[in-house]
C-alpha atoms as a PDB file:
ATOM      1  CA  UNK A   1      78.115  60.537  27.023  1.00  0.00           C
ATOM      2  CA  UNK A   2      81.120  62.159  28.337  1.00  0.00           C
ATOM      3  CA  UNK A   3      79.305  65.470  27.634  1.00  0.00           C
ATOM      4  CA  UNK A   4      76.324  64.843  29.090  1.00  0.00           C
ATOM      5  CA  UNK A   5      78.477  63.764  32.437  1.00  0.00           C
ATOM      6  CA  UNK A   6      80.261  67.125  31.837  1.00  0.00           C
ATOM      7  CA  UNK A   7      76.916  69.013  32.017  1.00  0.00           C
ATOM      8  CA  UNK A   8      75.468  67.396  34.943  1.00  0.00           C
ATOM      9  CA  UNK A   9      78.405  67.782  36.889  1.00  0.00           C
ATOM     10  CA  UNK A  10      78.647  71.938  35.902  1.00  0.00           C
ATOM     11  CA  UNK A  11      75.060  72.156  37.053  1.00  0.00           C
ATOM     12  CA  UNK A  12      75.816  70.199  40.261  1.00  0.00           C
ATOM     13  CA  UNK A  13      78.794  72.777  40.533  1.00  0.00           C
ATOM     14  CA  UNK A  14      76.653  75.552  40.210  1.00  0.00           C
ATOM     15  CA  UNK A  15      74.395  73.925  42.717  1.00  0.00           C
ATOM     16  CA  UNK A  16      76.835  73.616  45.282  1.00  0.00           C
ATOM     17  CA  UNK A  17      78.189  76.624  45.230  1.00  0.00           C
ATOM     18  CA  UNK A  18      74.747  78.615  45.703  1.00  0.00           C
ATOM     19  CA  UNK A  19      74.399  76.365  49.092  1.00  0.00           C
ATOM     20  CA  UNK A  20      78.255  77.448  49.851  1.00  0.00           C
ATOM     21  CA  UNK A  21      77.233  80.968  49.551  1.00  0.00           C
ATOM     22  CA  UNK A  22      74.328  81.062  51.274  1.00  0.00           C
ATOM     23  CA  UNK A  23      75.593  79.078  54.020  1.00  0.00           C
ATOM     24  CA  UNK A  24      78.669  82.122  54.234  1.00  0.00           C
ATOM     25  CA  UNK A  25      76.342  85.063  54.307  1.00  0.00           C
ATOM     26  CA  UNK A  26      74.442  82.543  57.615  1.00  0.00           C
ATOM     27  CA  UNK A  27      77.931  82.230  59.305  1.00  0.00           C
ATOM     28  CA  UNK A  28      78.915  86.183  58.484  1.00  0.00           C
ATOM     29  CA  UNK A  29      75.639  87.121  59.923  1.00  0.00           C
ATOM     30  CA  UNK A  30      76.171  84.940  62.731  1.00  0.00           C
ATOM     31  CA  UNK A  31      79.346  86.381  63.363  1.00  0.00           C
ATOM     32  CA  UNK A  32      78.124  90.011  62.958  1.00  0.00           C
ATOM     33  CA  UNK A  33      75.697  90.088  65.419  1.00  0.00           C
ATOM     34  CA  UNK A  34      77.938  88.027  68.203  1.00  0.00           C
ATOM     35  CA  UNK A  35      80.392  90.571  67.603  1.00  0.00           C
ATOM     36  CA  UNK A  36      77.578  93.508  68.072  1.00  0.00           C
ATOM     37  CA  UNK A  37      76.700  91.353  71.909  1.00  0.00           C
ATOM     38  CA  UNK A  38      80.364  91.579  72.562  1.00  0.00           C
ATOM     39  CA  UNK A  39      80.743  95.445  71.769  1.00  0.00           C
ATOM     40  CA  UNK A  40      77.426  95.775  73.980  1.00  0.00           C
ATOM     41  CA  UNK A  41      78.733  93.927  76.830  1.00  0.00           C
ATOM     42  CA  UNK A  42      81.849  95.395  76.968  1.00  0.00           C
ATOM     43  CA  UNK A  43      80.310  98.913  76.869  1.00  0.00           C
ATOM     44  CA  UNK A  44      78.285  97.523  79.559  1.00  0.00           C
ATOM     45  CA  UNK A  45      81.276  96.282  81.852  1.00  0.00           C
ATOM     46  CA  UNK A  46      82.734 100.260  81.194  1.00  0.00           C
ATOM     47  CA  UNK A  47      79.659 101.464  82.351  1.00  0.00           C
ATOM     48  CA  UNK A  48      79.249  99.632  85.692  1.00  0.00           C
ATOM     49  CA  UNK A  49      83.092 100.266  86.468  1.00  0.00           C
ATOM     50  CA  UNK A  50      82.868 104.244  86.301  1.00  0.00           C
ATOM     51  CA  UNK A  51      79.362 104.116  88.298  1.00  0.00           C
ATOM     52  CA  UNK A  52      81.824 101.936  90.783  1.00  0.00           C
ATOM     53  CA  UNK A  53      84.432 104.174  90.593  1.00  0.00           C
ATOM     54  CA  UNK A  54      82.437 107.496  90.613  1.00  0.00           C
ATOM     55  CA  UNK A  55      80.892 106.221  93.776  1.00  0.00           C
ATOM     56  CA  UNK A  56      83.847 104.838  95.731  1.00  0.00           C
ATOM     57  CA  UNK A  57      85.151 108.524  95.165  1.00  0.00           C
ATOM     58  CA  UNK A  58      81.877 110.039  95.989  1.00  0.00           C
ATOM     59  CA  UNK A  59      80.783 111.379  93.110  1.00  0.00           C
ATOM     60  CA  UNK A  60      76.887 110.230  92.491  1.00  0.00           C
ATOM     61  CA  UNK A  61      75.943 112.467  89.473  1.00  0.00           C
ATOM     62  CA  UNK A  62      77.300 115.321  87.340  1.00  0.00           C
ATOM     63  CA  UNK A  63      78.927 116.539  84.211  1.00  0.00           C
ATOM     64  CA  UNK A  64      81.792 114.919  84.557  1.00  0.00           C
ATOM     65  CA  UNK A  65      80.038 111.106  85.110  1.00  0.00           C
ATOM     66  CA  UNK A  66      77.380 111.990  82.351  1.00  0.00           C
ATOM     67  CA  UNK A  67      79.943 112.945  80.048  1.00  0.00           C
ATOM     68  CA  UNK A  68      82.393 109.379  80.601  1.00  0.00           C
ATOM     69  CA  UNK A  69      78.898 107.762  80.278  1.00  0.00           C
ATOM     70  CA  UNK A  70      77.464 109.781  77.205  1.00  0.00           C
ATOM     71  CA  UNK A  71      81.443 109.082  75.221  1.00  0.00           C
ATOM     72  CA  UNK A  72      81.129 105.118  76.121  1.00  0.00           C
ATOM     73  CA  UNK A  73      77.727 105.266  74.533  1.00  0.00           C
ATOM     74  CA  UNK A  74      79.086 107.215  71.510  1.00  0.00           C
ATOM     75  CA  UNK A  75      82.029 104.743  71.294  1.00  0.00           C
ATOM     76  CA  UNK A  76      79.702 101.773  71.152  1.00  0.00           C
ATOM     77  CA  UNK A  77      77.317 103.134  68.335  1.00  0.00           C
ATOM     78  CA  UNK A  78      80.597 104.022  66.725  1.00  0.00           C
ATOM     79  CA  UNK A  79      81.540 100.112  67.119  1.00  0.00           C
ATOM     80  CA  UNK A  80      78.303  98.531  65.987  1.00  0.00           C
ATOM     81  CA  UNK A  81      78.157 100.811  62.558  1.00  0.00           C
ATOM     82  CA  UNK A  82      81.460 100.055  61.867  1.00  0.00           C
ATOM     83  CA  UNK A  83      81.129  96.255  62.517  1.00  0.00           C
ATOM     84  CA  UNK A  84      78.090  96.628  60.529  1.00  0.00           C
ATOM     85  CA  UNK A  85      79.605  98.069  57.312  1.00  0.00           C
ATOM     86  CA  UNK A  86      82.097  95.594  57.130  1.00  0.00           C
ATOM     87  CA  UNK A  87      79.339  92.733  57.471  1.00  0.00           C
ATOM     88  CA  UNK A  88      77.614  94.190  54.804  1.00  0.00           C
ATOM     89  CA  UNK A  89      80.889  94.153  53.195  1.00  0.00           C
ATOM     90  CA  UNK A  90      81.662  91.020  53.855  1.00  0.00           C
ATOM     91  CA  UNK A  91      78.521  90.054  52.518  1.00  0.00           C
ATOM     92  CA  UNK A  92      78.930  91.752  49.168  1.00  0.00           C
ATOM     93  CA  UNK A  93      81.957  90.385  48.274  1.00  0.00           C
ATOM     94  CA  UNK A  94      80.920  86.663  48.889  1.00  0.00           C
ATOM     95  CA  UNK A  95      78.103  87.262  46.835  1.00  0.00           C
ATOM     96  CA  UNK A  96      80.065  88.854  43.725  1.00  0.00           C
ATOM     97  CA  UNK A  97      82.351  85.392  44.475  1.00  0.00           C
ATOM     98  CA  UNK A  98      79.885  83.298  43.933  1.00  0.00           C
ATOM     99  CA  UNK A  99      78.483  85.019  40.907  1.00  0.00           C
ATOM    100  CA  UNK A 100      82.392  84.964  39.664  1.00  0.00           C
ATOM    101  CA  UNK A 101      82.011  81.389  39.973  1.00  0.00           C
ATOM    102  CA  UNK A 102      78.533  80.720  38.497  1.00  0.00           C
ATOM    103  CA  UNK A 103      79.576  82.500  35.674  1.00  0.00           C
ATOM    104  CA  UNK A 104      82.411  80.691  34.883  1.00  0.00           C
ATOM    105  CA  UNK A 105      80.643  77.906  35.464  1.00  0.00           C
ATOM    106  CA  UNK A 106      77.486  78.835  32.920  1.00  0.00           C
ATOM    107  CA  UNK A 107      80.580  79.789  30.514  1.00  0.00           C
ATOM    108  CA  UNK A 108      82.208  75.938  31.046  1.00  0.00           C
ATOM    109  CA  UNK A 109      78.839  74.495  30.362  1.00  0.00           C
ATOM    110  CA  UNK A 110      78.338  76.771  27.288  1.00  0.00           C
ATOM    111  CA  UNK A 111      81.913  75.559  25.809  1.00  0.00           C
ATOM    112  CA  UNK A 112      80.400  72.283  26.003  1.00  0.00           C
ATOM    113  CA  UNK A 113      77.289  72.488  24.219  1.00  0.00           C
ATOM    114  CA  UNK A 114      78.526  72.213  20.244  1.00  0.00           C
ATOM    115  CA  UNK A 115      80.461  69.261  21.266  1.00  0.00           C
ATOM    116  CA  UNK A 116      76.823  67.714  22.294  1.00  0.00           C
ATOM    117  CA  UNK A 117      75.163  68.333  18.944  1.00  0.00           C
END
């Protein structure tokens, strides 16, 4: 009986911590792409404030305007890819986690299987 109990309660485990996981990759994902509106407002805000501060000065076009606006651009695509990569990091190593776990939980549940028969 004790077995049995033993076995049910490694599958619940396993159960358990597939939801956990799942529920992680959600919340990183979540947290990825709020992170990506941030960068993108930001940029934004730096955008407005050297149109503001290019025309207070007088200065309605040219190289030098394009070029602040053409590096904030750069710098936000730089941003986004990186926060991206370490998402997708993040992502990875929950998943390897959780197959750590449901591993060792598939090995606890094989330990237990001669004592059953």
């Amino acid at each position: 009986m004790a077995e049995v109990l033993m076995v049910i309660g490694t599958i619940q485990s396993m159960s358990a911590q597939k939801k956990r996981a799942k529920d992680q990759q959600q919340q990183q994902q979540l947290q990825s792409r709020r992170s990506q509106r941030q960068a993108i407002r930001e940029a934004q805000i730096r955008r407005a404030q050297s149109q503001v501060q290019a025309g207070a000065m007088g200065v309605t076009g040219g190289s030098g305007l394009a070029g602040g606006q053409a590096s904030l651009s750069s710098q936000l695509g730089g941003n986004l890819g990186f926060a991206g990569q370490m998402s997708g990091l993040s992502q990875e190593i929950s998943m390897q986690q959780s197959k750590a776990q449901q591993g060792q939980a598939i090995a606890s549940l094989g330990s237990n299987m001669p004592s059953m028969f």
